[in-house]
Protein backbone atom coordinates (compact mmCIF):
# COMPACT_ATOMS: atom_id res chain seq x y z
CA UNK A 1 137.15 115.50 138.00
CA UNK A 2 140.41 116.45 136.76
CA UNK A 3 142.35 119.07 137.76
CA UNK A 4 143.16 122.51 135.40
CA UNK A 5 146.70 121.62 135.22
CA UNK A 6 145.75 117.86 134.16
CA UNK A 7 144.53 116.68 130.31
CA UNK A 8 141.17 115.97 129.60
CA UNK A 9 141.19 112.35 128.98
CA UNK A 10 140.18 111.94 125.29
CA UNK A 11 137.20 108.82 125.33
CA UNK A 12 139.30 105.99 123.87
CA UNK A 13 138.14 103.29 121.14
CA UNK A 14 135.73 101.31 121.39
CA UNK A 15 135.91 97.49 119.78
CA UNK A 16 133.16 96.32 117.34
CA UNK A 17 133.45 92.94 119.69
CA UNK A 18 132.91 95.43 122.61
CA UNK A 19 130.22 97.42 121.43
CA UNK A 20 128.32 94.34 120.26
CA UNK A 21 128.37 92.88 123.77
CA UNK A 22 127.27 96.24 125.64
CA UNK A 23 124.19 96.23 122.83
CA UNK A 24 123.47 92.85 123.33
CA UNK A 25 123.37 93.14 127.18
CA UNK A 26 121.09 96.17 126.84
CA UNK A 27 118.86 94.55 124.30
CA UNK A 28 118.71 91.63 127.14
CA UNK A 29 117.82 94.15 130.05
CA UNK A 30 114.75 96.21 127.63
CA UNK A 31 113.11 92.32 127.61
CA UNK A 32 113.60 91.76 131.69
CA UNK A 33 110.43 91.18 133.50
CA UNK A 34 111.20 94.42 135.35
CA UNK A 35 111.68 96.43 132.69
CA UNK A 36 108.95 95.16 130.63
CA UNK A 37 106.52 95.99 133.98
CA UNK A 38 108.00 99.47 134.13
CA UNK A 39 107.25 99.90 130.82
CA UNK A 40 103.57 98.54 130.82
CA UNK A 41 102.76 101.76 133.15
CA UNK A 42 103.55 103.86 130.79
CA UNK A 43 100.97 106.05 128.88
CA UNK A 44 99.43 104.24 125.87
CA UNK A 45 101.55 106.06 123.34
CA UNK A 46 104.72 105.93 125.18
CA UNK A 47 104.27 102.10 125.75
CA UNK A 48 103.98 101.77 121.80
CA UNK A 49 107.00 103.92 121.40
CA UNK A 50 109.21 101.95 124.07
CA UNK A 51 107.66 98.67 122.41
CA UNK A 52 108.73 100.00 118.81
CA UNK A 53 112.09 100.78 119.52
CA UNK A 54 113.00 98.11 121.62
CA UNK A 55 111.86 95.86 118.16
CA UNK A 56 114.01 98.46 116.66
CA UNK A 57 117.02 97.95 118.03
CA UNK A 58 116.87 93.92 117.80
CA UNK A 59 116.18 94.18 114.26
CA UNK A 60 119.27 96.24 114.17
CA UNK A 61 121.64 93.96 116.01
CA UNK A 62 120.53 91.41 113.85
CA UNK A 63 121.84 93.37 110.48
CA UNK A 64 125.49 94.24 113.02
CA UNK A 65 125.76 90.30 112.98
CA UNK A 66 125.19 89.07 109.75
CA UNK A 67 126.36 92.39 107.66
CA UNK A 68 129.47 92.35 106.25
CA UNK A 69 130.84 93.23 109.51
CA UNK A 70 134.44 94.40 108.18
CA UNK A 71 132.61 96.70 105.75
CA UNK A 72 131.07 98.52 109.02
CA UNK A 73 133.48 97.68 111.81
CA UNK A 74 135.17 101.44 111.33
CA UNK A 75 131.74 103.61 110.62
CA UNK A 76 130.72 101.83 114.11
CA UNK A 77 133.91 101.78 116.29
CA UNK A 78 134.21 105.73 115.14
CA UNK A 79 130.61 106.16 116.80
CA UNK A 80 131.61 103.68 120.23
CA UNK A 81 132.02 106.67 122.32
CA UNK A 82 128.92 108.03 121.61
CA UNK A 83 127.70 104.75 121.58
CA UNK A 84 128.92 103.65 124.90
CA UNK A 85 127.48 106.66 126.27
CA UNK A 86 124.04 106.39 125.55
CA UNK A 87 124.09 103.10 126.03
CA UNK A 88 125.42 103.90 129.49
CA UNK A 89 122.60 106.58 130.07
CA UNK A 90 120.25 104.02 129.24
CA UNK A 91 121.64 101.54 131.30
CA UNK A 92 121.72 104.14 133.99
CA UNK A 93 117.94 105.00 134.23
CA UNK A 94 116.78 100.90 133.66
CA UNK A 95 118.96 99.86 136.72
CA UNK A 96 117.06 102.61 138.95
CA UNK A 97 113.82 102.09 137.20
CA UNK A 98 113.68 106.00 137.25
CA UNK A 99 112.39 107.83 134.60
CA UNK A 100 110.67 105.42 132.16
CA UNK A 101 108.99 108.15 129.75
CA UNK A 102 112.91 108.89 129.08
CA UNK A 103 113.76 105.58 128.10
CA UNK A 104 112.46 105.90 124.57
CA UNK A 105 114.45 108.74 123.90
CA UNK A 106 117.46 107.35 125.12
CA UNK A 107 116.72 104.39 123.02
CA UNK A 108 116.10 106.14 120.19
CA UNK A 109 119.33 107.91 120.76
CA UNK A 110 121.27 104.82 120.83
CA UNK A 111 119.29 103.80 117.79
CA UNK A 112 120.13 107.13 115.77
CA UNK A 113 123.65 106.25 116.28
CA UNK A 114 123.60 102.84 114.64
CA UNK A 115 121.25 104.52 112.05
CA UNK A 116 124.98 106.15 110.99
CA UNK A 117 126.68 102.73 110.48
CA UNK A 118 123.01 100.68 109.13
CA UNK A 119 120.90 102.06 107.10
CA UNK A 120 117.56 102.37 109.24
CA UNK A 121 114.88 99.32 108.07
């Protein structure tokens, strides 16, 4: 925590090589065996919803790597703090395997932020 007398420190850019990685890695984790058993505990709709945006988001990477990436590499390194947030609070909450009805809405958070940069399928 910083100090009254010291800056806020402003969240600094974000690569498109960076931000790729970090949604690669997640996209990774949402298909681990642990996650995927978390997940099949959820309630019947929640499961679906989980399911759908996990498909979601891989359908999305795919566009980020074959789009004409230097048409979108600003629109999405102007969104990598927000990005690397709630990709952070996503990562959070699958690496204590806490809260699982939340991970949808994180997902769909991270999701809603690409949705900026790609047009939603």
């Amino acid at each position: 925590m910083t100090s009254p007398s010291e800056p806020t420190p402003q969240p600094t850019e974000t690569s498109f090589a960076e931000l790729m990685a970090q949604l690669r890695l997640l996209e990774n984790q949402l298909y681990s065996s642990v996650v995927v058993e978390q997940a099949k505990q959820l309630p019947e709709d929640e499961k679906q919803s989980f399911a759908s945006g996990r498909i979601h988001l891989t359908t999305l990477i795919t566009e980020l790597n074959t789009a004409e990436l230097a048409s979108i590499r600003e629109q999405l390194e102007a969104e990598g703090p927000a990005l690397v947030e709630g990709i952070d609070n996503l990562n959070s909450s699958l690496a204590h395997l806490e809260n699982a009805t939340s991970w949808a809405q994180a997902l769909n958070g991270v999701i809603g932020l690409l949705g900026k940069v790609v047009p939603l399928l």
